[in-house]
C-alpha atoms as a PDB file:
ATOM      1  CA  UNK A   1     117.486 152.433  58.410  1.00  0.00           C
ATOM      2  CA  UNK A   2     118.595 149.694  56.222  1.00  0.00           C
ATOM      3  CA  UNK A   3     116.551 147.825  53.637  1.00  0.00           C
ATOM      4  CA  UNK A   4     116.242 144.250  52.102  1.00  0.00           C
ATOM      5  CA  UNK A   5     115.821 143.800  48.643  1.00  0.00           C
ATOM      6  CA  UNK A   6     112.456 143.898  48.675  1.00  0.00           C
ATOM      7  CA  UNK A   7     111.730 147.690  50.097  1.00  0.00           C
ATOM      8  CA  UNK A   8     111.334 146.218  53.514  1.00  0.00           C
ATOM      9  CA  UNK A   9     112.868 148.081  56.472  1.00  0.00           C
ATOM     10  CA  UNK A  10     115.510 145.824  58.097  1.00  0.00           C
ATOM     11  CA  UNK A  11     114.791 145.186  61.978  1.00  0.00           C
ATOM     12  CA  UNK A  12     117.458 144.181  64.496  1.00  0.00           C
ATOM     13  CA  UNK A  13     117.125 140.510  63.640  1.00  0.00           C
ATOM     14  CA  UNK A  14     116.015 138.171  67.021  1.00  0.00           C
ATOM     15  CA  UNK A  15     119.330 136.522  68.444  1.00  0.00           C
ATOM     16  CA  UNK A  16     119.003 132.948  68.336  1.00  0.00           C
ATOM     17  CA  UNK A  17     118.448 131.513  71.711  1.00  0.00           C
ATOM     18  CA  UNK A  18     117.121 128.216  71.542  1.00  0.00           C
ATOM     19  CA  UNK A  19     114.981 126.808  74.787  1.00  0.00           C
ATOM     20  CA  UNK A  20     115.444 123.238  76.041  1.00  0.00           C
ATOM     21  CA  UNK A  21     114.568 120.703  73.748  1.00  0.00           C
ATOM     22  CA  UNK A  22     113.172 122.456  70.516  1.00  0.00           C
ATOM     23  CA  UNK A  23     112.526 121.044  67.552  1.00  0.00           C
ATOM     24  CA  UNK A  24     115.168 121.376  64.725  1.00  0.00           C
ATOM     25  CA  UNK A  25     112.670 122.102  62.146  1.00  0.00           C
ATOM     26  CA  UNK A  26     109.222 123.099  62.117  1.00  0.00           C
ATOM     27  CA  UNK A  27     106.783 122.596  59.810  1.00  0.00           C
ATOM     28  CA  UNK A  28     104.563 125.875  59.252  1.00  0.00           C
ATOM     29  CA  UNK A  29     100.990 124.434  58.586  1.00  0.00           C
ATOM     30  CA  UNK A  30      99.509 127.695  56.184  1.00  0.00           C
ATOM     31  CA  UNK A  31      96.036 128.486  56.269  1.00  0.00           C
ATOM     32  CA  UNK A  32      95.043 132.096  55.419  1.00  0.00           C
ATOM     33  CA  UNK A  33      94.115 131.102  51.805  1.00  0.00           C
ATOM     34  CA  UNK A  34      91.177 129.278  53.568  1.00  0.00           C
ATOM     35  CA  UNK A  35      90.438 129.451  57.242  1.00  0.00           C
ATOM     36  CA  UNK A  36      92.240 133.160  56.878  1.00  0.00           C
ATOM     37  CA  UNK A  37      89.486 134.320  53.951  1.00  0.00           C
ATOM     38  CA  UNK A  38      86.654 132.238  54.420  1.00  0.00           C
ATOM     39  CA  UNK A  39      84.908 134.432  57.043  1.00  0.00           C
ATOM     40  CA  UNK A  40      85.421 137.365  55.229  1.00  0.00           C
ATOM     41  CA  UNK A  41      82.379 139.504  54.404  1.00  0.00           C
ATOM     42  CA  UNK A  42      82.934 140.023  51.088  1.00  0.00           C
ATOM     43  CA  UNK A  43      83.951 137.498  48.709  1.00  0.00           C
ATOM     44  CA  UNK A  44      87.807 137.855  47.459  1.00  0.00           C
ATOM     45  CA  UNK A  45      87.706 137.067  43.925  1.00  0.00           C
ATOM     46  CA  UNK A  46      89.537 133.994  42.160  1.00  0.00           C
ATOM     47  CA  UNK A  47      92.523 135.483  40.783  1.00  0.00           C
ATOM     48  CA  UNK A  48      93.672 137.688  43.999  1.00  0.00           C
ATOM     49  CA  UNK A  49      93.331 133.721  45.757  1.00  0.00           C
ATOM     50  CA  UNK A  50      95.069 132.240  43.447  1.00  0.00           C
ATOM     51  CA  UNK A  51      98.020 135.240  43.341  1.00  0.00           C
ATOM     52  CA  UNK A  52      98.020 134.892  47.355  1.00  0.00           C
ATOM     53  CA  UNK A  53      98.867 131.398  47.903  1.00  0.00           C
ATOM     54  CA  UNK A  54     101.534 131.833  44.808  1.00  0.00           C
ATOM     55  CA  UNK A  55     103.166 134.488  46.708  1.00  0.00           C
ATOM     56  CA  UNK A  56     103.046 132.592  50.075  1.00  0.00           C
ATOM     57  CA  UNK A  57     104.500 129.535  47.976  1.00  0.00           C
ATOM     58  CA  UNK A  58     107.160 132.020  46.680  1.00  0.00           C
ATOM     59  CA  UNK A  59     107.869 132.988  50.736  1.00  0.00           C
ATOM     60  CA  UNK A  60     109.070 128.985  51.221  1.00  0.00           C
ATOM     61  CA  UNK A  61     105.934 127.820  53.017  1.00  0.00           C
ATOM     62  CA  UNK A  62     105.674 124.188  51.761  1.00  0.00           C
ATOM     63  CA  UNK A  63     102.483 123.381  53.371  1.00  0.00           C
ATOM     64  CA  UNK A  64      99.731 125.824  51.947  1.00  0.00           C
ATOM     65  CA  UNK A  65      95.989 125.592  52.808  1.00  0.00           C
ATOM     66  CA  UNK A  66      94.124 126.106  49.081  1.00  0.00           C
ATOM     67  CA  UNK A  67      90.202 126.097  49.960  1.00  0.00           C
ATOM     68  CA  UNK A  68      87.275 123.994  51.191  1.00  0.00           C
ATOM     69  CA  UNK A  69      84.803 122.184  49.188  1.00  0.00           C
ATOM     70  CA  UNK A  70      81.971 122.862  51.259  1.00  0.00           C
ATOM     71  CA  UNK A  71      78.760 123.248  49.943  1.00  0.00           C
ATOM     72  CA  UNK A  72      78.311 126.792  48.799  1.00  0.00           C
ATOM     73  CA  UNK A  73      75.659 127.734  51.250  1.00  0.00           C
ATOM     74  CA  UNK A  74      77.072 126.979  53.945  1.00  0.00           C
ATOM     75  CA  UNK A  75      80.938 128.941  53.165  1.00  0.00           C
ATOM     76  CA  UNK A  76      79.883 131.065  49.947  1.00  0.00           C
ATOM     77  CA  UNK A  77      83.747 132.697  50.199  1.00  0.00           C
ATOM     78  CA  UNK A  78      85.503 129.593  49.110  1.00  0.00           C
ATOM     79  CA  UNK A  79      82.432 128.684  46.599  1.00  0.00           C
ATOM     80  CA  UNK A  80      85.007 129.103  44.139  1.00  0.00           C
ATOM     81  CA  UNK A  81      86.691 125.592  44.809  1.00  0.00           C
ATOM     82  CA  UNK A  82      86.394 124.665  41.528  1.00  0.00           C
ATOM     83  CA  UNK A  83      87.567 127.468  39.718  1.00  0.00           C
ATOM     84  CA  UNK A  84      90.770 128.083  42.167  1.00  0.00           C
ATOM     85  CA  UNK A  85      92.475 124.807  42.663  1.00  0.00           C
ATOM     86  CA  UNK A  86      93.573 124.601  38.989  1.00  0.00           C
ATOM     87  CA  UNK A  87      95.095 127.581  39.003  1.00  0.00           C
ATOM     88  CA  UNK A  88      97.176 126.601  41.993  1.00  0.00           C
ATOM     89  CA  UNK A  89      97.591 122.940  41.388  1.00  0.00           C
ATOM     90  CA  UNK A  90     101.218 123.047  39.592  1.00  0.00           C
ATOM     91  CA  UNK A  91     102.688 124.762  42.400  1.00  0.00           C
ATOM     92  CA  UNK A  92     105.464 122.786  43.851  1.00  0.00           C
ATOM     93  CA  UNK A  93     103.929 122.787  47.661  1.00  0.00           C
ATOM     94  CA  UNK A  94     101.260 120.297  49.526  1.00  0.00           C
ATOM     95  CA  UNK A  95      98.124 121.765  48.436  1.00  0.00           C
ATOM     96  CA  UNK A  96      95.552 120.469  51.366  1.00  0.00           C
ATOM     97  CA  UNK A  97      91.665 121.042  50.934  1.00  0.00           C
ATOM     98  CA  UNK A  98      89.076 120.743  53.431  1.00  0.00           C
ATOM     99  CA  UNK A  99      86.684 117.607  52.840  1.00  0.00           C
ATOM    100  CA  UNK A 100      83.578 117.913  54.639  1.00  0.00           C
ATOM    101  CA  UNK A 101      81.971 114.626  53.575  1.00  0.00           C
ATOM    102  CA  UNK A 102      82.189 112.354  50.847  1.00  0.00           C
ATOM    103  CA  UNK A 103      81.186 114.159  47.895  1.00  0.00           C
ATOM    104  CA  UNK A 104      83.186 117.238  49.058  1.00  0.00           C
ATOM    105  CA  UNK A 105      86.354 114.115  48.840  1.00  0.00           C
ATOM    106  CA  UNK A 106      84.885 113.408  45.430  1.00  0.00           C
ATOM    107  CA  UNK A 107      85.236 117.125  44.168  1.00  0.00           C
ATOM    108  CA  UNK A 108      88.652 117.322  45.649  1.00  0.00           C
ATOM    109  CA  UNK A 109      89.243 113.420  43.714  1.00  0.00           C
ATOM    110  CA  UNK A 110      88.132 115.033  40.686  1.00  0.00           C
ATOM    111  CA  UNK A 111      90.810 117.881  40.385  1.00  0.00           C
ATOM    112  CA  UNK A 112      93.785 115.792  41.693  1.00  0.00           C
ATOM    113  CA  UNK A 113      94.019 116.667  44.978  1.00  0.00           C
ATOM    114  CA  UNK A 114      96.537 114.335  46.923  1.00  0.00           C
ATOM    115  CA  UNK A 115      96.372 116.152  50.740  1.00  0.00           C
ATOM    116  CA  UNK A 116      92.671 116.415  52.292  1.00  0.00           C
ATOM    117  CA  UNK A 117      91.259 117.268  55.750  1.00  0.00           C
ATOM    118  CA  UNK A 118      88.147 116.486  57.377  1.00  0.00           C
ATOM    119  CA  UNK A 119      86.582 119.166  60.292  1.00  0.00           C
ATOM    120  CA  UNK A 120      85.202 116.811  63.554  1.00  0.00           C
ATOM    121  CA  UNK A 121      84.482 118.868  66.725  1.00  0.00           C
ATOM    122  CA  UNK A 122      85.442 118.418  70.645  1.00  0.00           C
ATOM    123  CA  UNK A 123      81.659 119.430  72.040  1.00  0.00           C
ATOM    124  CA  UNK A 124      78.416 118.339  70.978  1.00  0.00           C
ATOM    125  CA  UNK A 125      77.494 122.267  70.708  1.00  0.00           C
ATOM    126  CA  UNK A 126      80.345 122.906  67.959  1.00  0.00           C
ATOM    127  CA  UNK A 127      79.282 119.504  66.129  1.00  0.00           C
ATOM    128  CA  UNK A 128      75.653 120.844  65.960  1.00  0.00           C
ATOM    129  CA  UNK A 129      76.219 124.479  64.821  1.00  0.00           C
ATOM    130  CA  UNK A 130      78.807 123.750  62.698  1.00  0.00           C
ATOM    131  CA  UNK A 131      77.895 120.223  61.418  1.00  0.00           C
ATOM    132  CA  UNK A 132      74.681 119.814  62.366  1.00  0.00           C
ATOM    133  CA  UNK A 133      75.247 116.608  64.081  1.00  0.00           C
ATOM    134  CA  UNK A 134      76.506 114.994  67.206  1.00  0.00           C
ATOM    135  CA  UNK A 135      79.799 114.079  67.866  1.00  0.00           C
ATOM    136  CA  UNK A 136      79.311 110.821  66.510  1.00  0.00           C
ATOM    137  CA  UNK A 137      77.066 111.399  64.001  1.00  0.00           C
ATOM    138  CA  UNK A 138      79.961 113.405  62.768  1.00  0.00           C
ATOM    139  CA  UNK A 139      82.813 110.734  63.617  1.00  0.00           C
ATOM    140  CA  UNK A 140      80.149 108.206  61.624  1.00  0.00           C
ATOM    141  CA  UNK A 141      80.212 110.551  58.765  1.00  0.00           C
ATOM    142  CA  UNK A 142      84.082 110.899  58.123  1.00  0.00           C
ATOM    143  CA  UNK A 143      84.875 107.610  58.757  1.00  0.00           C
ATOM    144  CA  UNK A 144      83.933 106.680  54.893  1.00  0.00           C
ATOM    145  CA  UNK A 145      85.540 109.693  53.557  1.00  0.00           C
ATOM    146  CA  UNK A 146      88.792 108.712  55.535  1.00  0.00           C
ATOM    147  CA  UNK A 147      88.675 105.348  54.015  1.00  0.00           C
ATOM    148  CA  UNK A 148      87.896 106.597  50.445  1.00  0.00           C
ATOM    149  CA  UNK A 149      91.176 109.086  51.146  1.00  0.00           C
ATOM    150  CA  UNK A 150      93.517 106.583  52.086  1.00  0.00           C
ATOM    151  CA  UNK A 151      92.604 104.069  49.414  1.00  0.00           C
ATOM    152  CA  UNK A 152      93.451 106.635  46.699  1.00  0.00           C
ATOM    153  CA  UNK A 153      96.742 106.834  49.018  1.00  0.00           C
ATOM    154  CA  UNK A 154      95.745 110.259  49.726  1.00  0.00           C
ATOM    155  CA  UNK A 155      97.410 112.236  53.642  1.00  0.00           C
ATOM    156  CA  UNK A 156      94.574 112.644  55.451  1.00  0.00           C
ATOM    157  CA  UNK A 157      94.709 115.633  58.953  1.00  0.00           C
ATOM    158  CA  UNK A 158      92.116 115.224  61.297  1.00  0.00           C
ATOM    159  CA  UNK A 159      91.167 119.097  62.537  1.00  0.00           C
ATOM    160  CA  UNK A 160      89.081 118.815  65.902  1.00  0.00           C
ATOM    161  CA  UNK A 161      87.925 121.917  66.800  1.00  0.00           C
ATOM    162  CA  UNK A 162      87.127 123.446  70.509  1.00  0.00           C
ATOM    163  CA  UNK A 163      89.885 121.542  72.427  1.00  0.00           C
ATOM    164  CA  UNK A 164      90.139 123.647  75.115  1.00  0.00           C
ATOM    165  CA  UNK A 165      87.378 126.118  75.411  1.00  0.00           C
ATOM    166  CA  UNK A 166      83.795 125.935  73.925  1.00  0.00           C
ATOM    167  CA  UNK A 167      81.661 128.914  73.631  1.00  0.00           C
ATOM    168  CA  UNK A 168      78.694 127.362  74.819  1.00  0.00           C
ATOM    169  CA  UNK A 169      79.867 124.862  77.185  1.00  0.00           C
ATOM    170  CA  UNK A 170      82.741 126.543  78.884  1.00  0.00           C
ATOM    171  CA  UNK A 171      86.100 124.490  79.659  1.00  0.00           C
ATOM    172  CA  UNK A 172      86.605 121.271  77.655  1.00  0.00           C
ATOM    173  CA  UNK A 173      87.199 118.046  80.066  1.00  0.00           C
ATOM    174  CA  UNK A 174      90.630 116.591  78.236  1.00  0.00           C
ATOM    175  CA  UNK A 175      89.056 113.297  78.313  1.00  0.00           C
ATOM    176  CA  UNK A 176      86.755 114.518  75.970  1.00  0.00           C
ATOM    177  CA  UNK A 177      89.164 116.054  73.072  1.00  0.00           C
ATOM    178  CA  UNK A 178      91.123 112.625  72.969  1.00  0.00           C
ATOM    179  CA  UNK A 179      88.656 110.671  72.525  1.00  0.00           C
ATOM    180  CA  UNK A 180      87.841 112.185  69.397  1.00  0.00           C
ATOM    181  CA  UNK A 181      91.300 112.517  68.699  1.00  0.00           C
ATOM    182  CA  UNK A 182      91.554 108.598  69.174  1.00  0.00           C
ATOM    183  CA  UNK A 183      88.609 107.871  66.945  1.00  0.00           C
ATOM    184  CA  UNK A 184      89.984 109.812  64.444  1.00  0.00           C
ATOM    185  CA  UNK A 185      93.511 108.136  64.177  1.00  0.00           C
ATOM    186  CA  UNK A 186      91.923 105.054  64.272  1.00  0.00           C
ATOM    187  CA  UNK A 187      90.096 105.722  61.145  1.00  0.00           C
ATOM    188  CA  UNK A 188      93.235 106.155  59.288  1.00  0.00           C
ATOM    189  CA  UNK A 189      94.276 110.259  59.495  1.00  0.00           C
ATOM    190  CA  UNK A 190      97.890 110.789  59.536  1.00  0.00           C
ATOM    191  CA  UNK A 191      97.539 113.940  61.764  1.00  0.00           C
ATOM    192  CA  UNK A 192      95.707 115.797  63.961  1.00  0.00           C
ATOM    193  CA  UNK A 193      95.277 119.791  64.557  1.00  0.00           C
ATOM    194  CA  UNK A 194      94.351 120.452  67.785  1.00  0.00           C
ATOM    195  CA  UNK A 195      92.805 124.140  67.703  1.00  0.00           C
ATOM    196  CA  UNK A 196      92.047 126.740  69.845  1.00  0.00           C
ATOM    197  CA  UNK A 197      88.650 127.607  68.271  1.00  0.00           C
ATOM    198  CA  UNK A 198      87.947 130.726  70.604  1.00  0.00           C
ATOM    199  CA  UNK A 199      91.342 131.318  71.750  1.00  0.00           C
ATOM    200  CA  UNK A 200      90.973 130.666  75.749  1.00  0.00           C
ATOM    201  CA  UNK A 201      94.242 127.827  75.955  1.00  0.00           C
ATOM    202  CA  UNK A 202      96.898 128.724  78.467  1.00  0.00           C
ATOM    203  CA  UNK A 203     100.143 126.689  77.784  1.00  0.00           C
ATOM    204  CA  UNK A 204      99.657 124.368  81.178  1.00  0.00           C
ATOM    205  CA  UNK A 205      96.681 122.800  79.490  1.00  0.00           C
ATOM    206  CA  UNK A 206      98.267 122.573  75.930  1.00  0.00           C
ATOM    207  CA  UNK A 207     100.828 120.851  78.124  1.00  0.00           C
ATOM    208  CA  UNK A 208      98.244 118.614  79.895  1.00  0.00           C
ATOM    209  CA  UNK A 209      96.513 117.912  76.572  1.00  0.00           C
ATOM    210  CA  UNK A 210      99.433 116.614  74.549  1.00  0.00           C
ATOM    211  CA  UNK A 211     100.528 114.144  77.959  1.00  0.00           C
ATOM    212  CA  UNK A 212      97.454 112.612  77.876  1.00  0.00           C
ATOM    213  CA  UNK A 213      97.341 112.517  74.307  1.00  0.00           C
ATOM    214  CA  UNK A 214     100.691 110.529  73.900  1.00  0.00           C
ATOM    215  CA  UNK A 215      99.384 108.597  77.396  1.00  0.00           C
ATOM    216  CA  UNK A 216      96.332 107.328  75.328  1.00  0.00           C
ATOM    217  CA  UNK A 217      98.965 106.625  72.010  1.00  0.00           C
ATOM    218  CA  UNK A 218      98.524 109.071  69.947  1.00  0.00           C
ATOM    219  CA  UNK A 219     102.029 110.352  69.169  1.00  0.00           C
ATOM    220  CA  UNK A 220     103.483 114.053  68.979  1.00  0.00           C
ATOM    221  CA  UNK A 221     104.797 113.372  65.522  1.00  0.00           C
ATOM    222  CA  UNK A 222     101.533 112.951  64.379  1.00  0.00           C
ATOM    223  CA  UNK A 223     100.134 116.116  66.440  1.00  0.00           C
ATOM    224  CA  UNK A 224      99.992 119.675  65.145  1.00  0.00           C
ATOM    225  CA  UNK A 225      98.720 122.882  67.020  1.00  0.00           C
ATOM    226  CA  UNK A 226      96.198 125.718  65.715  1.00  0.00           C
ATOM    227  CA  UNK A 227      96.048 128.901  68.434  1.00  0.00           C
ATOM    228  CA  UNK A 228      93.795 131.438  68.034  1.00  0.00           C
ATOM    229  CA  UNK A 229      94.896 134.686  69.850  1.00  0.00           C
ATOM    230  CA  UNK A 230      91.643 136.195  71.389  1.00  0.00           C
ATOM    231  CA  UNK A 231      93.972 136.335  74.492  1.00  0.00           C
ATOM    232  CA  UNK A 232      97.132 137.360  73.427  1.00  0.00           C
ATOM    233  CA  UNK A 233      98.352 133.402  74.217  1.00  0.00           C
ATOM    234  CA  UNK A 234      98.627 132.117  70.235  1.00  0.00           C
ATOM    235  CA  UNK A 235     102.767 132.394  70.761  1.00  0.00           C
ATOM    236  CA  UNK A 236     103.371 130.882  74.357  1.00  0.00           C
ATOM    237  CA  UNK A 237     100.585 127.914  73.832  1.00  0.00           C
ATOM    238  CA  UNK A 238     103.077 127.629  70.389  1.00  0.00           C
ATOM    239  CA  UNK A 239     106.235 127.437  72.739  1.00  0.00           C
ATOM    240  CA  UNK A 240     104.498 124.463  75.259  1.00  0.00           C
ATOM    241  CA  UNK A 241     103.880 122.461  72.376  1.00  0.00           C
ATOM    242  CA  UNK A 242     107.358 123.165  70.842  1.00  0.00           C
ATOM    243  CA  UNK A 243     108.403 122.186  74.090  1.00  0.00           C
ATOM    244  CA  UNK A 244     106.876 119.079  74.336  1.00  0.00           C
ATOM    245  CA  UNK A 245     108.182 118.190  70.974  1.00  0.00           C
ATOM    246  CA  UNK A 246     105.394 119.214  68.553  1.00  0.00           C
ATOM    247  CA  UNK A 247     107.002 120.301  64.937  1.00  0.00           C
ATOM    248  CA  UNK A 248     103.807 121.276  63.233  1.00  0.00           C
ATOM    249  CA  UNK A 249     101.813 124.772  63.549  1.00  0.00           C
ATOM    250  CA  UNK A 250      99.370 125.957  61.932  1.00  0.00           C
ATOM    251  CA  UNK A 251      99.379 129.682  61.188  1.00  0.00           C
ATOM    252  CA  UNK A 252      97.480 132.243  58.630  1.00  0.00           C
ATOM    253  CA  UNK A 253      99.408 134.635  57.165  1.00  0.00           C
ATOM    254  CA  UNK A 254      98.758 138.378  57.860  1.00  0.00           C
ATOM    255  CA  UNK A 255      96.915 136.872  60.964  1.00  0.00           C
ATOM    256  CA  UNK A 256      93.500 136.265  58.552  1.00  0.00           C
ATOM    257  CA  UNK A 257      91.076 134.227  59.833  1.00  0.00           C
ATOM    258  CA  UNK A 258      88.132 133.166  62.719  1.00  0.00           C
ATOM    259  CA  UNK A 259      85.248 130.936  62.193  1.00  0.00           C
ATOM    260  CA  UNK A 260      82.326 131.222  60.790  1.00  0.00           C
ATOM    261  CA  UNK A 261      80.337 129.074  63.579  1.00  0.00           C
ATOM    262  CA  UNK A 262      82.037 130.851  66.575  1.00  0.00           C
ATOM    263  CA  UNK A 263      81.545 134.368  66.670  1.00  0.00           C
ATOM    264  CA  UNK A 264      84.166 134.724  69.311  1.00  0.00           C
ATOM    265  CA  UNK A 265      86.340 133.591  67.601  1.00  0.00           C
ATOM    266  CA  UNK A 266      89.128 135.922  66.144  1.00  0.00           C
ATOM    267  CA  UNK A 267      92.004 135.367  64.253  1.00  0.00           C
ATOM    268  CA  UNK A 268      94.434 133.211  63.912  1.00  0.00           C
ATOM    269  CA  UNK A 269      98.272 132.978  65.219  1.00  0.00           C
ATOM    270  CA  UNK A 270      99.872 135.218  61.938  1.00  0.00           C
ATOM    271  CA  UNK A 271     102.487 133.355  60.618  1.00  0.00           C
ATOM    272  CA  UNK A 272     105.187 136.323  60.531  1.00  0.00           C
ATOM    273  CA  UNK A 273     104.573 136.232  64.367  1.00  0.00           C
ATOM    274  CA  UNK A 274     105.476 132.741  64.132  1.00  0.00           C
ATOM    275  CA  UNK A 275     108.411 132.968  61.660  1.00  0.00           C
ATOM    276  CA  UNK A 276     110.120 136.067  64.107  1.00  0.00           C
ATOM    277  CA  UNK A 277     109.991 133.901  67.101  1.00  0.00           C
ATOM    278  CA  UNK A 278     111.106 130.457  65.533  1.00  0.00           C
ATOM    279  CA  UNK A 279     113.847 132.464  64.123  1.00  0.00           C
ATOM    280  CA  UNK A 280     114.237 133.571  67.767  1.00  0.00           C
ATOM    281  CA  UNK A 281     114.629 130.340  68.894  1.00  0.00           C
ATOM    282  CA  UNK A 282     116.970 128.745  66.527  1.00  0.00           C
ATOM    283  CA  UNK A 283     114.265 126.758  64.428  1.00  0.00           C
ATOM    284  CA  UNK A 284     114.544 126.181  61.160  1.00  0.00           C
ATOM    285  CA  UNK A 285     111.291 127.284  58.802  1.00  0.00           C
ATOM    286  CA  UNK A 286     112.448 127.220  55.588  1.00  0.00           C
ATOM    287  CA  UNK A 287     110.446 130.919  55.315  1.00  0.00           C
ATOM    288  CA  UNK A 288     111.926 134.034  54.070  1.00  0.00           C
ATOM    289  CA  UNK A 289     110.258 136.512  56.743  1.00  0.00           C
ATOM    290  CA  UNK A 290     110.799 139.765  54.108  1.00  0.00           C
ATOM    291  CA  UNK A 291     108.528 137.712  51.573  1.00  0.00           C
ATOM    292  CA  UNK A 292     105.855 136.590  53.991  1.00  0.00           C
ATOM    293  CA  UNK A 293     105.402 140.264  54.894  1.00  0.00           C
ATOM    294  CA  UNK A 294     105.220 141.751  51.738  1.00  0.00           C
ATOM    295  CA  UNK A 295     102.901 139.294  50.963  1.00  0.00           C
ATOM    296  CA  UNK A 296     100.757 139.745  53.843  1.00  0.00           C
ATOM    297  CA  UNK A 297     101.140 143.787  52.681  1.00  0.00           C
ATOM    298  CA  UNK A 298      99.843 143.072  49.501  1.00  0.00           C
ATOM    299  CA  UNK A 299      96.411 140.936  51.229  1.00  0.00           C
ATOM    300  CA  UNK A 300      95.773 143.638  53.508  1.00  0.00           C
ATOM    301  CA  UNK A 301      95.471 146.122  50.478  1.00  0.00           C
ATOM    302  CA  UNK A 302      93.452 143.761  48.299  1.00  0.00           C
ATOM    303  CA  UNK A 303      91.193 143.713  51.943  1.00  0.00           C
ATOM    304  CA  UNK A 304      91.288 147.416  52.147  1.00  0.00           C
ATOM    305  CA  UNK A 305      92.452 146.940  56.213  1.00  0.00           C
ATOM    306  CA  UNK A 306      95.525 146.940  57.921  1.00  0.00           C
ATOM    307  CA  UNK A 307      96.383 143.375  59.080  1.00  0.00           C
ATOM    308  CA  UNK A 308      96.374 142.674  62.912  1.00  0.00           C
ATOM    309  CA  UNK A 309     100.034 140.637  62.703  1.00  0.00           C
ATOM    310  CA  UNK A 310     102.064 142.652  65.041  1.00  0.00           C
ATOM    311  CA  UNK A 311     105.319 141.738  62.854  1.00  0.00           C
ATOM    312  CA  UNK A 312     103.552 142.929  59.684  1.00  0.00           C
ATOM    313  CA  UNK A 313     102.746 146.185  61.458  1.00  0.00           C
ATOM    314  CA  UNK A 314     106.981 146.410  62.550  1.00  0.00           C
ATOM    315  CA  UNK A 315     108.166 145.057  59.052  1.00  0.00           C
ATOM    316  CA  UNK A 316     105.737 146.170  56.757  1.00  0.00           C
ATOM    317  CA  UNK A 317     105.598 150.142  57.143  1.00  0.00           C
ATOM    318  CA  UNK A 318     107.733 151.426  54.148  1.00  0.00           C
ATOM    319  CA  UNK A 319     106.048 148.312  51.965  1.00  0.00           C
ATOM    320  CA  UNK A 320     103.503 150.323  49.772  1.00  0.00           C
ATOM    321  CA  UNK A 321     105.550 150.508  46.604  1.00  0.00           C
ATOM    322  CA  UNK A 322     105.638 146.765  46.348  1.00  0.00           C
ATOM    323  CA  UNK A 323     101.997 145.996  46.947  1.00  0.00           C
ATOM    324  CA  UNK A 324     101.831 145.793  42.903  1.00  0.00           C
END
């Protein structure tokens, strides 16, 4: 078997066969540097962050998830805010943070950060446990922090969080998702993430989710998708929002990540996962996959586990010598 420069073991690469109607280009959305690590058990220290997202940069993600400034008691893995965006900050990729209220926006003001996200829920049972508000309450408390953003002419994403599936209420109405999503463009975010908190989406409600969306005005452009893949459904939910025009995806890399206030909820769509099927499909990423892996490669040994992406597992196995 053939390798690539980088010790990797060269697979038969995916023939190009786009479907109808993709987009040219998609934007990979990377989070493993914060949703990815921040329900980790043990706290992953400063330096092995700050190494990570500089190797995902060095993979040609341009859209890199550094941390949240949360309050420490409530995410103590990414109570290192502080500490890691500096190290990060010169890299020459969008550096989002999670803002959960306005003196998290002040911290991220402080250090120079230009991309920011606030966290709003679907279901009053996700607001409470992971907010500990209503849905409104919540809407009430990020409309400020929206306005303080986009005064300081800062990109604001609007994550909303159980759109499909809700572990204590069951099956989201769709009514109810864009509502919040409509409250939330209104207050000024440039995008939305629509996620898959506990993985249940099939891709005829993504479908039915992003019509009505666009119905009510909220536009694709603005629209990005985060699957979960509890089910084994992360890629084909992916390919009915490609389909219906979508260009942004969030992924984590290695497949890191679940949530802290949803114990069901597992990882994330891996990103190498992603990259092999774009690739499949004719879409531009930008992403060398050989990079991403080792990368991923070089988490999973700083984790001391194997990671779950089933492209790491076929591209990764002769990867050991590089994990230095």
């Amino acid at each position: 078997m053939s390798t690539s420069e980088l010790g990797l073991p060269m697979a038969v690469p995916a023939q190009a066969v786009p479907v109808q109607n993709p987009p040219a280009r998609v934007r990979i959305y990377e989070v493993g540097a914060r949703d990815g690590l921040q329900n980790e058990k043990t706290t992953v220290p400063t330096e092995v962050k700050a190494e990570f997202i500089r190797r995902l940069a060095d993979s040609g993600l341009t859209t890199i998830e550094a941390t949240s400034f949360v309050h420490p008691k409530w995410v103590p893995q990414l109570a290192d805010a502080e500490q890691l965006f500096p190290q990060v900050a010169d890299l020459p990729v969008a550096l989002p943070v999670l803002v959960p209220n306005e003196r998290g926006l002040e911290r991220a003001l402080a250090l120079g950060a230009r991309h920011v996200a606030v966290f709003a829920s679907a279901t009053e049972s996700f607001a409470k446990a992971n907010l500990n508000r209503t849905v409104d309450e919540s809407l009430a408390m990020f409309e400020p922090v929206v306005s303080r953003a986009k005064a300081a002419d800062l990109t604001v994403r609007g994550y909303v969080s159980m759109c499909f599936g809700d572990p204590w209420e069951g099956p989201v109405p769709v009514h109810q998702v864009v509502r919040v999503c409509r409250a939330l463009m209104d207050m000024g975010c440039d995008e939305l993430s629509l996620g898959d908190t506990i993985g249940v989406a099939t891709p005829g409600h993504v479908q039915a989710l992003l019509a009505e969306l666009n119905e009510e005005g909220v536009p694709t452009s603005a629209l990005g998708v985060h699957f979960h893949d509890t089910y084994g459904q992360a890629l084909s939910n992916t390919l009915a929002a490609l389909q219906h025009g979508v260009a942004t995806v969030d992924a984590s890399a290695g497949g890191l990540g679940g949530c802290p206030y949803a114990k069901s909820a597992t990882g994330n769509l891996a990103t190498e996962d992603l990259v092999w099927m774009l690739q499949g499909l004719g879409i531009d990423t930008g992403v060398d996959l050989g990079r991403l892996t080792a990368t991923s490669v070089w988490m999973a040994g700083q984790l001391g586990r194997p990671s779950p992406s089933r492209t790491v597992k076929a591209l990764g196995q002769t990867t050991q010598s590089h994990q230095e």
